[in-house]
Protein backbone atom coordinates (compact mmCIF):
# COMPACT_ATOMS: atom_id res chain seq x y z
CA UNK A 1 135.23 71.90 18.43
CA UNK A 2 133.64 73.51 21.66
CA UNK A 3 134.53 72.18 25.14
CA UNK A 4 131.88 71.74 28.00
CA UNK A 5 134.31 69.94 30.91
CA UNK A 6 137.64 70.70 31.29
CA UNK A 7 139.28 67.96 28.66
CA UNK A 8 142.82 67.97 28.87
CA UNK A 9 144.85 68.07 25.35
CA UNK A 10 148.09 67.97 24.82
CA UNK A 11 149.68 70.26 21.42
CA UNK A 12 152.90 69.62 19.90
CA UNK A 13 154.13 72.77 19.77
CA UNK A 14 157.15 73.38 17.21
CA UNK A 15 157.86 77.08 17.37
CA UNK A 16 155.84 78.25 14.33
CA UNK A 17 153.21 80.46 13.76
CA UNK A 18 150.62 76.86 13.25
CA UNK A 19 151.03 74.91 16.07
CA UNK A 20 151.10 78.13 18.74
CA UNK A 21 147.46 79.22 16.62
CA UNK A 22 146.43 75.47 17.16
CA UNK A 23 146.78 75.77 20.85
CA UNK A 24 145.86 79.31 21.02
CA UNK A 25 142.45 78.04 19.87
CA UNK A 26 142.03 74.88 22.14
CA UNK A 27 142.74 77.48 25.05
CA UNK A 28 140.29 79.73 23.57
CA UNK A 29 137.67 76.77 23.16
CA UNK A 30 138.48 76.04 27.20
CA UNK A 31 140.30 72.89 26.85
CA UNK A 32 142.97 72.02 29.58
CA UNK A 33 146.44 72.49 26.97
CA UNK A 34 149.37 71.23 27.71
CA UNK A 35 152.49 72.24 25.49
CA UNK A 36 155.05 69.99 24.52
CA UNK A 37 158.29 70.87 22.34
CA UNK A 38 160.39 68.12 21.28
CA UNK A 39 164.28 68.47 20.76
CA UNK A 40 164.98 66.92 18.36
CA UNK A 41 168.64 67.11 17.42
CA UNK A 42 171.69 69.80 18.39
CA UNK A 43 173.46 71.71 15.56
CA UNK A 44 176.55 69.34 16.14
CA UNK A 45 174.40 66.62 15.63
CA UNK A 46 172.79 67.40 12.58
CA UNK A 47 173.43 70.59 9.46
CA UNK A 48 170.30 72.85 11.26
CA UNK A 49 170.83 77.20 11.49
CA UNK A 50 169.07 79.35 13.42
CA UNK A 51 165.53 79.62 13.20
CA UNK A 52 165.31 75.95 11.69
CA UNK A 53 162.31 73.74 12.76
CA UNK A 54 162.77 72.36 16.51
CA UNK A 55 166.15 74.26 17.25
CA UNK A 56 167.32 76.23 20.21
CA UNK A 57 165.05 79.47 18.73
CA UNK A 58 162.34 77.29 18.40
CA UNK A 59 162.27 75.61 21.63
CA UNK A 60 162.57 79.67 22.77
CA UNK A 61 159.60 80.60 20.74
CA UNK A 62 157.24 77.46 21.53
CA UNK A 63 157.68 78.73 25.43
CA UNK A 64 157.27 82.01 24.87
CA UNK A 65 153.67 81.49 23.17
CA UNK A 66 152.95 79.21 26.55
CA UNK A 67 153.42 81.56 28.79
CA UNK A 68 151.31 84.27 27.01
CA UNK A 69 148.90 82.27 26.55
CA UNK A 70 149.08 80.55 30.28
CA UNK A 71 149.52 76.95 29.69
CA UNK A 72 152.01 74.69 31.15
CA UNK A 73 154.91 73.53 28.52
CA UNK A 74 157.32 71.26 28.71
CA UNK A 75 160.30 70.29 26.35
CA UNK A 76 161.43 66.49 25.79
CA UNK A 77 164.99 65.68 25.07
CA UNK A 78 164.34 63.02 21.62
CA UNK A 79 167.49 63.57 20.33
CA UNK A 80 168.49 59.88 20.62
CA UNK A 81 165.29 58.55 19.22
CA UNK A 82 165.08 60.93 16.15
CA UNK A 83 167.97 60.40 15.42
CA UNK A 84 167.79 56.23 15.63
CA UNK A 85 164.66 56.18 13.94
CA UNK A 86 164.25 59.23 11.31
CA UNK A 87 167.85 60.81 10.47
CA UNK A 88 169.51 57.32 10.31
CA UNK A 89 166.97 55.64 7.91
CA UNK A 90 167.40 58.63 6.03
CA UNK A 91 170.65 58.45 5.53
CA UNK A 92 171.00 54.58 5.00
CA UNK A 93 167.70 55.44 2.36
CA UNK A 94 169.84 57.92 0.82
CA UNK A 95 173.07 55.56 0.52
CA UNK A 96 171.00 53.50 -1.21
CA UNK A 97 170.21 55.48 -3.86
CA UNK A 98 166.51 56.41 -2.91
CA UNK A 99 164.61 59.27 -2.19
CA UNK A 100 163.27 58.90 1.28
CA UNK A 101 160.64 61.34 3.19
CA UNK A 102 161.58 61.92 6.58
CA UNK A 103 158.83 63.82 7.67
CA UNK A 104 156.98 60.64 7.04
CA UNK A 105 159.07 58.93 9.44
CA UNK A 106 158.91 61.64 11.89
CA UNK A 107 154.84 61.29 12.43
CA UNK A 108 154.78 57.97 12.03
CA UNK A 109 157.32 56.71 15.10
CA UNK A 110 158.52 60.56 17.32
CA UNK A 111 155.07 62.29 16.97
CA UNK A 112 152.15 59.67 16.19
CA UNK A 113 153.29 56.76 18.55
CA UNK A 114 155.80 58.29 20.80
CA UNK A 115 154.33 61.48 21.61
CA UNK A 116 150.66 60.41 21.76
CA UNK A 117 151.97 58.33 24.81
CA UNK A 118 153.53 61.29 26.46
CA UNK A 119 150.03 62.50 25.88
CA UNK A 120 148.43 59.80 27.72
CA UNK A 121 150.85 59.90 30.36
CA UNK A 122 149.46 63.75 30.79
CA UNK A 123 146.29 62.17 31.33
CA UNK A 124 145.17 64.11 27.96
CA UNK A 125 142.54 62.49 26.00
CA UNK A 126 144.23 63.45 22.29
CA UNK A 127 147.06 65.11 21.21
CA UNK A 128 146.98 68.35 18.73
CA UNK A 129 148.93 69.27 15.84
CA UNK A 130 149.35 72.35 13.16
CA UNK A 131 148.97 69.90 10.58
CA UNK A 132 146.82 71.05 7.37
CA UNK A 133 144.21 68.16 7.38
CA UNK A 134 141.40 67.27 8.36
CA UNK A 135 139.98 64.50 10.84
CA UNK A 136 135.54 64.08 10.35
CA UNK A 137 134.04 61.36 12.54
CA UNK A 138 132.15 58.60 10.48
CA UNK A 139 130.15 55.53 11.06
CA UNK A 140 133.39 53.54 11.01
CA UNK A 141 135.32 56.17 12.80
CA UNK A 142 137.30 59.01 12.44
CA UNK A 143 138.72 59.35 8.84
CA UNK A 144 141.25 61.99 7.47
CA UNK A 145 140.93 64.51 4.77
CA UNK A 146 142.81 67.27 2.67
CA UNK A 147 143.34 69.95 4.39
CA UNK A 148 140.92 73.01 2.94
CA UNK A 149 144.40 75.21 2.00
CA UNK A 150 145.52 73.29 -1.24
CA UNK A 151 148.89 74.95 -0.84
CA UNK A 152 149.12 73.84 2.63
CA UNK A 153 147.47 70.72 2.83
CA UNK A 154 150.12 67.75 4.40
CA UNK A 155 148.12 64.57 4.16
CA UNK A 156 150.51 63.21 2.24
CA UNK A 157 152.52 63.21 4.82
CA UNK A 158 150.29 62.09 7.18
CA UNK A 159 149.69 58.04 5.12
CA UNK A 160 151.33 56.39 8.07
CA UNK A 161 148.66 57.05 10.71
CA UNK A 162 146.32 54.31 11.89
CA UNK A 163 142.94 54.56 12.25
CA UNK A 164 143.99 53.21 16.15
CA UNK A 165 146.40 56.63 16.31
CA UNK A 166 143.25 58.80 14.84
CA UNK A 167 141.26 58.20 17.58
CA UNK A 168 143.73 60.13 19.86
CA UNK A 169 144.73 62.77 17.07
CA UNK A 170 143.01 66.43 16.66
CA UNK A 171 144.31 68.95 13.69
CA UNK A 172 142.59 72.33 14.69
CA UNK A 173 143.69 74.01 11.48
CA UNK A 174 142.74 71.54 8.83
CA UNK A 175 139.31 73.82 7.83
CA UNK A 176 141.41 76.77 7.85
CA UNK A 177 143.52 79.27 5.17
CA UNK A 178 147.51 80.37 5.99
CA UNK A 179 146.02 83.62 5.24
CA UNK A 180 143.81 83.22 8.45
CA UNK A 181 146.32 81.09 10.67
CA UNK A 182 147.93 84.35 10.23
CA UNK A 183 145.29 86.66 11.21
CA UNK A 184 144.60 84.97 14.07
CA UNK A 185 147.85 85.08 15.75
CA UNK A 186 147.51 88.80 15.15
CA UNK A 187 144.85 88.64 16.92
CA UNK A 188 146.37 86.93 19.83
CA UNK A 189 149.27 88.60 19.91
CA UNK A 190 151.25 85.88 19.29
CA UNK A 191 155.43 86.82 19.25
CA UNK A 192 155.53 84.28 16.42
CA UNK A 193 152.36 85.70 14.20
CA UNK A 194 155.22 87.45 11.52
CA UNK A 195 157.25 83.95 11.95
CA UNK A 196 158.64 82.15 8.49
CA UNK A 197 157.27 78.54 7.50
CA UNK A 198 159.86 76.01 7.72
CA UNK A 199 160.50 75.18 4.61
CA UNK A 200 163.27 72.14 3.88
CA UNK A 201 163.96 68.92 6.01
CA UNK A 202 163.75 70.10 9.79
CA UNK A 203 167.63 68.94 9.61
CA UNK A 204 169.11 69.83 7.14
CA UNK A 205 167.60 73.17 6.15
CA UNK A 206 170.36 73.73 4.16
CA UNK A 207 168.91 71.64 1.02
CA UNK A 208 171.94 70.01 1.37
CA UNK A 209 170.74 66.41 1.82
CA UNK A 210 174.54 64.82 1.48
CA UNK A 211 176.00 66.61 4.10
CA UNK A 212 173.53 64.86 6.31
CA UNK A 213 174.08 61.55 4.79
CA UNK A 214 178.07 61.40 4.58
CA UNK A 215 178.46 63.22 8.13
CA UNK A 216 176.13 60.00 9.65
CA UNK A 217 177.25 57.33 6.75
CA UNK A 218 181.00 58.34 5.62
CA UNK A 219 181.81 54.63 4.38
CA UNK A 220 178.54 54.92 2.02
CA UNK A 221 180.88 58.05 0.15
CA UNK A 222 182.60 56.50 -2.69
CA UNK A 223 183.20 57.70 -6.13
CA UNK A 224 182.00 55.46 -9.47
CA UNK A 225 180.41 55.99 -12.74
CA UNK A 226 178.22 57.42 -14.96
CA UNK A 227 176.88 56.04 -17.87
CA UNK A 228 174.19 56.00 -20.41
CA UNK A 229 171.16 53.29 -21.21
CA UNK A 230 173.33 51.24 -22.98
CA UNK A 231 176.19 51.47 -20.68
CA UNK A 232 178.49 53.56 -22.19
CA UNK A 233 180.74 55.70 -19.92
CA UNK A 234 180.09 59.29 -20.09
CA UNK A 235 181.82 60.09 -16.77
CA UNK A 236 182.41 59.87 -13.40
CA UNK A 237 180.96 60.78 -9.83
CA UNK A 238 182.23 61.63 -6.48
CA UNK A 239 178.85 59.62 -4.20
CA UNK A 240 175.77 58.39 -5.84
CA UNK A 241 174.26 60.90 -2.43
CA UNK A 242 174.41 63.29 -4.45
CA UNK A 243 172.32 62.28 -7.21
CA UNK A 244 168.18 61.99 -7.45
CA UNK A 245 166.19 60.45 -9.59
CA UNK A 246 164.99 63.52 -12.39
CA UNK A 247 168.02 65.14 -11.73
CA UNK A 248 169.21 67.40 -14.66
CA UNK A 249 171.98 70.03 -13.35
CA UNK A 250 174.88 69.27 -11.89
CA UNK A 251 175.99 66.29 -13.23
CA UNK A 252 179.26 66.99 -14.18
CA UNK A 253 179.10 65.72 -18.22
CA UNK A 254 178.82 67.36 -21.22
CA UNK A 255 176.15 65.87 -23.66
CA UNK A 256 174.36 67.70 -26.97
CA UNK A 257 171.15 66.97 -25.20
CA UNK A 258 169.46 67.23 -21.87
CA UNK A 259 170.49 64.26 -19.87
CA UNK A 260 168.80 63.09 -16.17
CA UNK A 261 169.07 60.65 -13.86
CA UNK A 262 167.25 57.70 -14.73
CA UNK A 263 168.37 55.21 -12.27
CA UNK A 264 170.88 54.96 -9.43
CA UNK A 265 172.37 51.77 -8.89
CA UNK A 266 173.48 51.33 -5.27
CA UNK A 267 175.34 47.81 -6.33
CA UNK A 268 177.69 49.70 -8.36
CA UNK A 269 177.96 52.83 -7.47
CA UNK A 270 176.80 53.91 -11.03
CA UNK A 271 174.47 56.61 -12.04
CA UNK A 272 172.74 55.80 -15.44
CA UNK A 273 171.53 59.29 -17.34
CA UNK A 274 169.51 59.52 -20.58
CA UNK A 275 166.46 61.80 -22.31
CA UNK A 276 163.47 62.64 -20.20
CA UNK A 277 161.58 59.95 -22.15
CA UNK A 278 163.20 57.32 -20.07
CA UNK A 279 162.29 59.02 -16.98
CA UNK A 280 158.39 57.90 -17.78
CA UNK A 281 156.76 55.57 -15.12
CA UNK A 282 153.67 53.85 -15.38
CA UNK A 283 153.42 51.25 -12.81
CA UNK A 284 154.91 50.99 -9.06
CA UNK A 285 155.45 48.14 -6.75
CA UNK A 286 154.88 49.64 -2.97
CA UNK A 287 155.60 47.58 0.47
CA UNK A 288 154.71 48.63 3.77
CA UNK A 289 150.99 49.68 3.21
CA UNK A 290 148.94 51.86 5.97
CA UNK A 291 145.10 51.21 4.45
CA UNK A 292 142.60 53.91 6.54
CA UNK A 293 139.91 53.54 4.05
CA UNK A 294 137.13 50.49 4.43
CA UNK A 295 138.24 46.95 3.82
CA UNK A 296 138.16 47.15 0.31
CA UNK A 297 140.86 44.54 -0.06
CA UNK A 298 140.82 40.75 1.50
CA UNK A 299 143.46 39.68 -0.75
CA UNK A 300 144.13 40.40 -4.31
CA UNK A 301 140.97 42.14 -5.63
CA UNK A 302 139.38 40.80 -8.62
CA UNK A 303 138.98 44.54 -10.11
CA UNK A 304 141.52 46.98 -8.94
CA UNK A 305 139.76 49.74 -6.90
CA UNK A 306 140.02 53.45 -8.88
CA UNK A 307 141.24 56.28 -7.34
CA UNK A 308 143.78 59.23 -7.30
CA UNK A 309 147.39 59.11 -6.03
CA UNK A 310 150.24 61.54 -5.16
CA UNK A 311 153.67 60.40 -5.32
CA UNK A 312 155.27 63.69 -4.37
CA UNK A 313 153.58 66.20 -1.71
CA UNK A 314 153.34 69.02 -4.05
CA UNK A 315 151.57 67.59 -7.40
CA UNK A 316 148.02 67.24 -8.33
CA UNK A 317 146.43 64.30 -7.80
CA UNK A 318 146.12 61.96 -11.00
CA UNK A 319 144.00 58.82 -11.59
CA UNK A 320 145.54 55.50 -10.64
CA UNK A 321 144.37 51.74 -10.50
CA UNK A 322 145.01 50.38 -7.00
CA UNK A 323 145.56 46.65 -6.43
CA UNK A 324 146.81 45.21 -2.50
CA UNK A 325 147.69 41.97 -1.42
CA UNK A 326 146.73 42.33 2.40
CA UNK A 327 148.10 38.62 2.91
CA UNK A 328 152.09 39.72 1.81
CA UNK A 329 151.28 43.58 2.23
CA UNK A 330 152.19 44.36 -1.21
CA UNK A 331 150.05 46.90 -3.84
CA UNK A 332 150.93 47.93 -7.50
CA UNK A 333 149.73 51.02 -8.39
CA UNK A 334 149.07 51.50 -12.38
CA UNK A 335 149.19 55.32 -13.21
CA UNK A 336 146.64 55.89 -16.20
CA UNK A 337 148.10 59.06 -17.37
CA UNK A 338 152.08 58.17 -16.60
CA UNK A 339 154.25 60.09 -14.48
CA UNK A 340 158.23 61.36 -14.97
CA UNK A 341 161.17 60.76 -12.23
CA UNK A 342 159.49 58.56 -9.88
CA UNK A 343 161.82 57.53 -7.31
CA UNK A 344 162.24 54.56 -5.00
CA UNK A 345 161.91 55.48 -1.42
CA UNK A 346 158.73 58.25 -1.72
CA UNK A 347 155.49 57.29 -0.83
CA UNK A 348 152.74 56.74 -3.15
CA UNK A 349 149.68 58.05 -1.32
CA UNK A 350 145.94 57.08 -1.96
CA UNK A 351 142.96 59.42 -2.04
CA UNK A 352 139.49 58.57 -3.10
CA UNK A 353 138.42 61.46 -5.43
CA UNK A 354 139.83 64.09 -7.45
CA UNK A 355 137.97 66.99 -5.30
CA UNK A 356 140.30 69.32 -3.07
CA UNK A 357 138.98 68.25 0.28
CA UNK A 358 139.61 64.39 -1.04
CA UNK A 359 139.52 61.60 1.86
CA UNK A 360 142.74 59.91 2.54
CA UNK A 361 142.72 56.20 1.93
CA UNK A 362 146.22 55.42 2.86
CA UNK A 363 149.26 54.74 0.75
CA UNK A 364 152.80 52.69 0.65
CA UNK A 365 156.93 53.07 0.02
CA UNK A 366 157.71 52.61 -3.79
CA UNK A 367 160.00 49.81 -4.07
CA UNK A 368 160.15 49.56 -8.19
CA UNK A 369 159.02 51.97 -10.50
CA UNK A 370 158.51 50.60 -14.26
CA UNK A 371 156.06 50.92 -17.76
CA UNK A 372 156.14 47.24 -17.78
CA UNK A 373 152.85 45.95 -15.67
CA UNK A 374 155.12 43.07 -15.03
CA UNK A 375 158.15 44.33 -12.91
C-alpha cells in the first residue's frame, strides 16, 4: 500500500503491539493517521484487570504510541453502546443456554458500522485495523481472505462485514507473521513492542464468562437439574451459565464414565449429559447470513455449493455442503466428516477452499445443531 497524496486514514488503535504496528506503517507509507481508542467499558462495569483489552492501561498505551509516532489520537467514550449492543446480547445469549461470540458482535455494530462513521466524520477515506486478514481488490470488489499467520488469522471473526463496509476497511497486517509484527515495533521503538496478546473476551479476561452474565442478568441465575438422555436424574446445578456445550469437568456428578454436556435446555433449566458419542453433529440450521462471496444463491439452490467451514475460530477447516434460502435468510450446513460439541449461538463461517490463505465467503449463527438432515 504506498501513498502519493496525503489520504487521510483513520486506525483503531487498542493498545497492543498490532494495531500501534498497523498505524506505525500507514505513517511510514505517508498517509494522514488519525488514532482512535474506544472505551469500551469501566472495571465496575464489567470483570476486566489491568492490562485487559481497551482498559485504562490500554487507553494509556494506544496514546503513548501516538505521540511517538506524531499523529493526532483521540479516545471515544462507547461504554453505553458496547455495552447495549455486545455485553448485553451476550449475556441474554448466555442465559439462554448458548455459546455466543462477542467479538463478532463487537466488529459487526462498535467497530465496522459505528466507528467507520467516526471515520468519515474525520474526513478519512477508510478505517484501519490489526486484524489478521486480508482484503485483495477483484472485479466485483474488494473480497477478504485468511490472514497469511494461520495461528493468527481472525476471519472468522470478521463473517459479519459487508462487502458495503469493505470498501471503507484496510487490514495492514493481514500478509504479515506475529513474529514480524514484532520485529517491527522493535524497530520503531514502539513502548508496546514486548506487549502480551489479549487473549480471553476483552471483558471478562478472567475466563469467567458467568460472572459477566449473572452480574448483568441476576434473575437468569437459578438452580435445576441434570440428567441423562433418557431423563434420568443424576444431579443438580446451581445456573445452566455455567455450563457449555462439550463440557466435561466440573459438573458436579459422579458417573463410571466420561459424561459432557450434550444439550442445555433454557425451558427448564436442565442440563442433559451423556458419552461423547452424543456430542456428534452433522447438520446445522444457521439464521442471520452475511454472504460476501458472488451470488451463488437466488433461492434454494438446486445443488448445494461445496466448500469448507469453521464453526469455532481455532479448528481446521473441514468440508461442508452449503445450502441458503436468500428469500427467508436461512442456510443448513451438512458437515461431510461430522463434528463434536457444536453449540447454538457460534457462528458457522464459510470459506471457499481448503488452502491457508482461503477467501472468505461469509457465514451465519447456528440455531440447531443435529445428525438428522431433517431438524
Amino acid at each position: 500500500m504506498h501513498c502519493i497524496n496525503k489520504t487521510r486514514i483513520v486506525v483503531a488503535m487498542s493498545g497492543g503491539v498490532d494495531s500501534s504496528v498497523a498505524a506505525g506503517l500507514l505513517k511510514q507509507q505517508g498517509y494522514d493517521v488519525i488514532g482512535v481508542t474506544l472505551q469500551l467499558y469501566d472495571n465496575a462495569t464489567a470483570l476486566a484487570k489491568p492490562g485487559s483489552c481497551c482498559a485504562g492501561q490500554d487507553i494509556y498505551d494506544a496514546r503513548r504510541v501516538a505521540e511517538l509516532l506524531d499523529i493526532p489520537h483521540y479516545v471515544l467514550n462507547y461504554e453505553q453502546r458496547f455495552r447495549s449492543v455486545v455485553m448485553e446480547a451476550f449475556a441474554d445469549s448466555y442465559a439462554k443456554g448458548e455459546t455466543p461470540i462477542p467479538c463478532v458482535f463487537c466488529n459487526q455494530t462498535v467497530k465496522f458500522l459505528d466507528l467507520l462513521e467516526t471515520a468519515r466524520e474525520f474526513g478519512a477515506v477508510a478505517l484501519a485495523t490489526g486484524h489478521y486478514v486480508q482484503r485483495r481488490n477483484g472485479p466485483n470488489g474488494p473480497s477478504l481472505y485468511r490472514g497469511r499467520d494461520k495461528d493468527r488469522d481472525q476471519s472468522y471473526f470478521l463473517f459479519g462485514t459487508t462487502r458495503e463496509q469493505l470498501v471503507s476497511l484496510r487490514f495492514p497486517l493481514g500478509h504479515m507473521r506475529k513474529q514480524q509484527v514484532r520485529q517491527l515495533a522493535l524497530e520503531m521503538k514502539l513502548p508496546v513492542a514486548q506487549k502480551n496478546d489479549s487473549q480471553d473476551i476483552c471483558f471478562v479476561p478472567t475466563g469467567r464468562y458467568s460472572d459477566v452474565v449473572a452480574k448483568l442478568r441476576p434473575n437468569a441465575v437459578k438452580p435445576g437439574e441434570i440428567v441423562d438422555l433418557d431423563g434420568n436424574i443424576l444431579g443438580t446445578h446451581q445456573g445452566i451459565i455455567n455450563f457449555t456445550v462439550g463440557q466435561r469437568r466440573g459438573l458436579g456428578i459422579a458417573s463410571g464414565e466420561p459424561l459432557y454436556v450434550v444439550r442445555i435446555d433454557s425451558a427448564f433449566q436442565r442440563i442433559v449429559v451423556g458419552p461423547r458419542a452424543a456430542l456428534l453433529t452433522t447438520h446445522l440450521y444457521l439464521r442471520n447470513i452475511n454472504w460476501l462471496g458472488e451470488n451463488y444463491f437466488g433461492s434454494w439452490a438446486p445443488e448445494s455449493l461445496r466448500a469448507t467451514v469453521k464453526v469455532r475460530s481455532t479448528q481446521a477447516l473441514q468440508p461442508a455442503l452449503l445450502n441458503y434460502d436468500k428469500k427467508d435468510d436461512i442456510a443448513t450446513v451438512d458437515l461431510i466428516s461430522g463434528d463434536y460439541g457444536v453449540a447454538t449461538g457460534q457462528a458457522c463461517v464459510f470459506y471457499d477452499s481448503n488452502d491457508m490463505e482461503s477467501r472468505l465467503l461469509g457465514g451465519g449463527w447456528i440455531t440447531k445443531t443435529g445428525v438428522d438432515p431433517y431438524l
